[in-house]
Protein backbone atom coordinates (compact mmCIF):
# COMPACT_ATOMS: atom_id res chain seq x y z
CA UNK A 1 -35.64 -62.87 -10.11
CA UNK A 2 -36.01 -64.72 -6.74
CA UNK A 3 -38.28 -63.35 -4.34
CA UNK A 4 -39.49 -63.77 -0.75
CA UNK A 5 -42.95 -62.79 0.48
CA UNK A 6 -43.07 -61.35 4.05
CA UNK A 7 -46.83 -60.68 5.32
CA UNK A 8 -47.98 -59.28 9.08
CA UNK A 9 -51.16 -58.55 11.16
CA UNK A 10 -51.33 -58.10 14.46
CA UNK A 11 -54.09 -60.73 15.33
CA UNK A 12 -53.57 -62.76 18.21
CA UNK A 13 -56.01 -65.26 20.11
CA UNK A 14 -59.83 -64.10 20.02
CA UNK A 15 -58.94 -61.96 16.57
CA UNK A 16 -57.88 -64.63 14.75
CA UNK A 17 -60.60 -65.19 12.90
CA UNK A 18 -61.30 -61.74 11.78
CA UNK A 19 -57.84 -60.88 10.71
CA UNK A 20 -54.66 -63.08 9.02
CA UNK A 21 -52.68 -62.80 6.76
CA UNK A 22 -53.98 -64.84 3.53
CA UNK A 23 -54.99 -61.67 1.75
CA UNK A 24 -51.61 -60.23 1.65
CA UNK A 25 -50.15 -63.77 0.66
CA UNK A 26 -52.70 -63.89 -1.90
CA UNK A 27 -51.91 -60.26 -3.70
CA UNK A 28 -47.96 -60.44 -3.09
CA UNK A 29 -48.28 -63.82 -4.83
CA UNK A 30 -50.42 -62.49 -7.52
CA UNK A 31 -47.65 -59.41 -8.31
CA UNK A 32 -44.73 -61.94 -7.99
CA UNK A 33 -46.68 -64.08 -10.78
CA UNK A 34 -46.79 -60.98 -12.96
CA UNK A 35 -43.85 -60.00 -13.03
CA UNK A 36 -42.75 -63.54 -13.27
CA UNK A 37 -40.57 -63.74 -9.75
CA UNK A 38 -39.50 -67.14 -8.47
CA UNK A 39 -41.56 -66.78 -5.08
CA UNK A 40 -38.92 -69.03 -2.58
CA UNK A 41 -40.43 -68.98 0.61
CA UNK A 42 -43.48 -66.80 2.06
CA UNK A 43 -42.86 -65.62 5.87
CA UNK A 44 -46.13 -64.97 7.88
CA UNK A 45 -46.22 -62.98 11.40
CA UNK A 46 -48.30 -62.36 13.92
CA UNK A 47 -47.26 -59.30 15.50
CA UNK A 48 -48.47 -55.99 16.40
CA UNK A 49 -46.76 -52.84 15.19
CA UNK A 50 -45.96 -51.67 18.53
CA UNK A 51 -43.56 -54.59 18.98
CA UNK A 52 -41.31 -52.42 16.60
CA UNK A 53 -37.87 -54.40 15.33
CA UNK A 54 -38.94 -57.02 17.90
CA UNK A 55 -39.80 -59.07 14.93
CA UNK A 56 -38.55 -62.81 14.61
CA UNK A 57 -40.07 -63.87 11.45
CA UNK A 58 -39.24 -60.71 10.18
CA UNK A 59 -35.19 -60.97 11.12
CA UNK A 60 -34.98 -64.46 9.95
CA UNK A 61 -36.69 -63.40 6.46
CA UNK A 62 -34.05 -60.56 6.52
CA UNK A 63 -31.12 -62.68 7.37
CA UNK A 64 -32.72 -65.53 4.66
CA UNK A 65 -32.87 -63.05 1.61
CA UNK A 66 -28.80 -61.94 2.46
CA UNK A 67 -27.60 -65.30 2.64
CA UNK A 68 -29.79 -67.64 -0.19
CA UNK A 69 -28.97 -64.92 -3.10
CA UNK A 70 -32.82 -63.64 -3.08
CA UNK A 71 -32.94 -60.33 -5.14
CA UNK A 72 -36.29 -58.72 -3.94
CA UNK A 73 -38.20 -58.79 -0.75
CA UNK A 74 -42.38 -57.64 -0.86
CA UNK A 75 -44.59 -56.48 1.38
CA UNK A 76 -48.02 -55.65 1.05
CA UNK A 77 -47.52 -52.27 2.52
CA UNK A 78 -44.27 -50.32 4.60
CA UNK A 79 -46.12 -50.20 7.75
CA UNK A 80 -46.06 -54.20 7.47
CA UNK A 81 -42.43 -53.63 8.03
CA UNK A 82 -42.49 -51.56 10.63
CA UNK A 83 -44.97 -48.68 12.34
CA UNK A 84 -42.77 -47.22 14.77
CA UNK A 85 -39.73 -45.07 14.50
CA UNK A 86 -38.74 -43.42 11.52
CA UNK A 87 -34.70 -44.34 12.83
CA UNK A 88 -35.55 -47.88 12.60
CA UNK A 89 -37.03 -47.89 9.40
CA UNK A 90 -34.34 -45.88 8.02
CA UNK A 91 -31.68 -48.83 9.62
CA UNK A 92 -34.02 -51.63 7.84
CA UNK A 93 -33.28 -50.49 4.53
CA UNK A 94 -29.67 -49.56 4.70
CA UNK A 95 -29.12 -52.97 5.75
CA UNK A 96 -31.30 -54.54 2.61
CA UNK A 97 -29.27 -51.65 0.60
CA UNK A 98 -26.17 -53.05 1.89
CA UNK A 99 -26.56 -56.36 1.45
CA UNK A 100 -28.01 -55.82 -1.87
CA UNK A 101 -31.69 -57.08 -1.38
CA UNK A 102 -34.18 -54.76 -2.90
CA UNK A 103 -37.46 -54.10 -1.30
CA UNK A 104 -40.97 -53.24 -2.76
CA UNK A 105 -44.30 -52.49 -0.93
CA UNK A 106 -47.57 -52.80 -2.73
CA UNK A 107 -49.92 -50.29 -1.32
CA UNK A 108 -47.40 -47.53 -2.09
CA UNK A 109 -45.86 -48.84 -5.49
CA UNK A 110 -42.17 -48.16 -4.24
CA UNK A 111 -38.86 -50.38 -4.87
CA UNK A 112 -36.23 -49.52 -3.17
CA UNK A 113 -33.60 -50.37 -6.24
CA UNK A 114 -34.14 -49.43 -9.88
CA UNK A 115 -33.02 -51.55 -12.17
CA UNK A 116 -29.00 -51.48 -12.13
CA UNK A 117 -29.19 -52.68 -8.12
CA UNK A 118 -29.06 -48.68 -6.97
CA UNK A 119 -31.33 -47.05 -4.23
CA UNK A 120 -33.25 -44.47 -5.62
CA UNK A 121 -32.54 -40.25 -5.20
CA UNK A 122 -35.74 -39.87 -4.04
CA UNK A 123 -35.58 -43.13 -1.93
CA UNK A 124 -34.73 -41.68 1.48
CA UNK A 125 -36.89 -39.01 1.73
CA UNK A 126 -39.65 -41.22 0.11
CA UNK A 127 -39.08 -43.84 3.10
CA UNK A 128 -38.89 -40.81 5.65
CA UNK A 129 -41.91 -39.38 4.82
CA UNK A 130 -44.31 -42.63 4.75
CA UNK A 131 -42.11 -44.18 7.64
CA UNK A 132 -43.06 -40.53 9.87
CA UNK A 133 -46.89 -40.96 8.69
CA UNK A 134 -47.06 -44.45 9.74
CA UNK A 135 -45.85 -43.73 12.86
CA UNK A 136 -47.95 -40.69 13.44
CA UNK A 137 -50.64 -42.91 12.53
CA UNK A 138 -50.23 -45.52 15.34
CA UNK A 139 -49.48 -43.05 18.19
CA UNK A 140 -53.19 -41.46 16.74
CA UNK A 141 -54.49 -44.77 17.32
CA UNK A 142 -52.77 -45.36 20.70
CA UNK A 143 -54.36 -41.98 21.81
CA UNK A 144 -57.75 -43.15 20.88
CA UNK A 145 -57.77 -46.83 22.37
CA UNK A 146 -56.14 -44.70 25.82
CA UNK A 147 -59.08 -42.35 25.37
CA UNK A 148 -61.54 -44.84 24.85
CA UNK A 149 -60.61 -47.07 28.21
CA UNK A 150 -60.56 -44.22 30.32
CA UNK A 151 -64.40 -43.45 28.79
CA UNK A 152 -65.53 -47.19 29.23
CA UNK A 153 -63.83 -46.94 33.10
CA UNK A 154 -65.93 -43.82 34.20
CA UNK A 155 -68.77 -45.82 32.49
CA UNK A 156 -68.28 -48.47 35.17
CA UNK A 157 -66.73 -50.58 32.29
CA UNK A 158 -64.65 -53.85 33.60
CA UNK A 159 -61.62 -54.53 31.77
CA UNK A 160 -58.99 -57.39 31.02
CA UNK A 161 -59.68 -60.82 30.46
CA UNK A 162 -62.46 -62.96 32.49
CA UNK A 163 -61.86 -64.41 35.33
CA UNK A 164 -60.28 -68.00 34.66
CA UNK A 165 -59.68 -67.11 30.59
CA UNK A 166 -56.03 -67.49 30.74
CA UNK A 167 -55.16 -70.59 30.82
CA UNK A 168 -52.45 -72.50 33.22
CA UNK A 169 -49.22 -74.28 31.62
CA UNK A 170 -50.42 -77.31 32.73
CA UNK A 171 -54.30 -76.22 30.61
CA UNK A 172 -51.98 -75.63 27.55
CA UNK A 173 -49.70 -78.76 28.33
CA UNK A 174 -53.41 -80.91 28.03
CA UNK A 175 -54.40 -78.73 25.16
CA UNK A 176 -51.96 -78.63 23.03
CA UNK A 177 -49.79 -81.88 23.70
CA UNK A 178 -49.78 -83.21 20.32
CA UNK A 179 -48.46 -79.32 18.38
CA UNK A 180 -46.17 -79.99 21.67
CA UNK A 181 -44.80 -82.79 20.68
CA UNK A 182 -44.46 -81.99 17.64
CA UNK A 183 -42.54 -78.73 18.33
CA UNK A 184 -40.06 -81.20 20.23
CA UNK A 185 -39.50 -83.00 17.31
CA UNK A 186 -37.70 -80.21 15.29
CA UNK A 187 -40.62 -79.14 12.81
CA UNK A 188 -40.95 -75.48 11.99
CA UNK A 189 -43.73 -73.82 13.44
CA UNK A 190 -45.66 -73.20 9.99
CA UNK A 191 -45.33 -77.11 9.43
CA UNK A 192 -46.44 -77.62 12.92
CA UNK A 193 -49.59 -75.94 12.82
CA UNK A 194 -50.89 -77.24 9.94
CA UNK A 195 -50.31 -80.77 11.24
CA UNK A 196 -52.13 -79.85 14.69
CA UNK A 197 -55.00 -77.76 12.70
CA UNK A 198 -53.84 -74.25 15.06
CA UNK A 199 -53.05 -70.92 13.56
CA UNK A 200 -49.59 -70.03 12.99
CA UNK A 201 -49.69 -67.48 15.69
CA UNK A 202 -50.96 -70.46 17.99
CA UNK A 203 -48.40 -72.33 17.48
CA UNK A 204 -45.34 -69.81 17.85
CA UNK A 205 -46.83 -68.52 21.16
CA UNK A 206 -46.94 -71.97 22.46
CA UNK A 207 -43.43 -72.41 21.15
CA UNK A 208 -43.00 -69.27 23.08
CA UNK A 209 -44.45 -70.67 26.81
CA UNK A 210 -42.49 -73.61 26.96
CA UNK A 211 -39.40 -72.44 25.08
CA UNK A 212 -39.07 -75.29 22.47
């Protein structure tokens, strides 16, 4: 069975290095290995839930798996997918059902097809039900990051970014030339960053500010 691996955090710049996503890699690669799947590519994003179906890596892994004959997408859990509306979610998989792809997420042990290539009875409301607690699970944690700013203002708290810690496009231009050039020259992002020594989310928000 041929497989893709699609893994997501939501670090970005001074998180980096406390979250990424080699742990997911590492136990979606492990199952794959068990169950003896021919892991084709591995997609890795650096997103945050909020950004909803705004996902590129995401869409081209989708639009991959329909058009190289891959069987089974897996994710480490369904929130990696997405954390938002319940609608979307829902869309997601009738697209993957439509097209054939199954889909299986670790953390809760479901696959979307069973073994003759069919979704499921229990499938929908399944996907429903942990798509509604994932997103009643972000807007908790919205409410407490909102609650905790406004308790950190009255506290006389500044917030945002230092003064002179975003850097200019001309900064980044002298920073970054060489993942710049690079870029320019047509490699992927992945293949980029490892040849500059950035993080993949480095590199695709620089590919980002200068629209390469």
């Amino acid at each position: 069975m041929r497989a893709v691996i699609y893994a997501r955090c939501s670090s970005s710049g001074a998180q980096e290095s406390r979250q990424d996503t080699t742990r997911q890699v590492a136990d979606l690669t492990a199952y794959c290995v068990g169950m003896k799947y021919d892991i084709v590519k591995v997609y890795e994003e650096h997103l945050t839930a909020s950004n909803g179906t705004n996902r590129p890596v995401l869409n081209e892994c989708v639009e991959f798996s329909k058009y190289n004959d891959i069987d089974i997408i897996v994710v480490s859990e369904l929130s990696r997918i997405n954390r938002g509306s319940v609608f979307d979610t829902m869309s997601f998989v009738k697209g993957l059902m439509d097209s054939n792809v199954n889909l299986y997420t670790q953390k809760e042990q479901f696959t979307l097809l069973d073994a003759d290539g069919k979704p499921s009875v229990f499938a929908p409301i399944l996907l429903s039900c942990l798509s509604l607690a994932n997103s009643l699970e972000l807007e908790s944690i919205k409410f407490r990051l909102s609650s905790g700013r406004e308790l950190a203002k009255k506290r006389g708290v500044k917030m945002g970014r230092k003064v002179g810690s975003v850097q200019t496009i001309e900064q980044k231009q002298e920073k970054y030339g060489e993942l710049i050039r690079a870029l320019k020259r047509g490699l992927s992002i992945r293949v980029a960053a490892k040849v500059c020594n950035v993080s993949f989310s480095t590199a695709q928000r620089i590919k980002k500010d200068f629209k390469l």
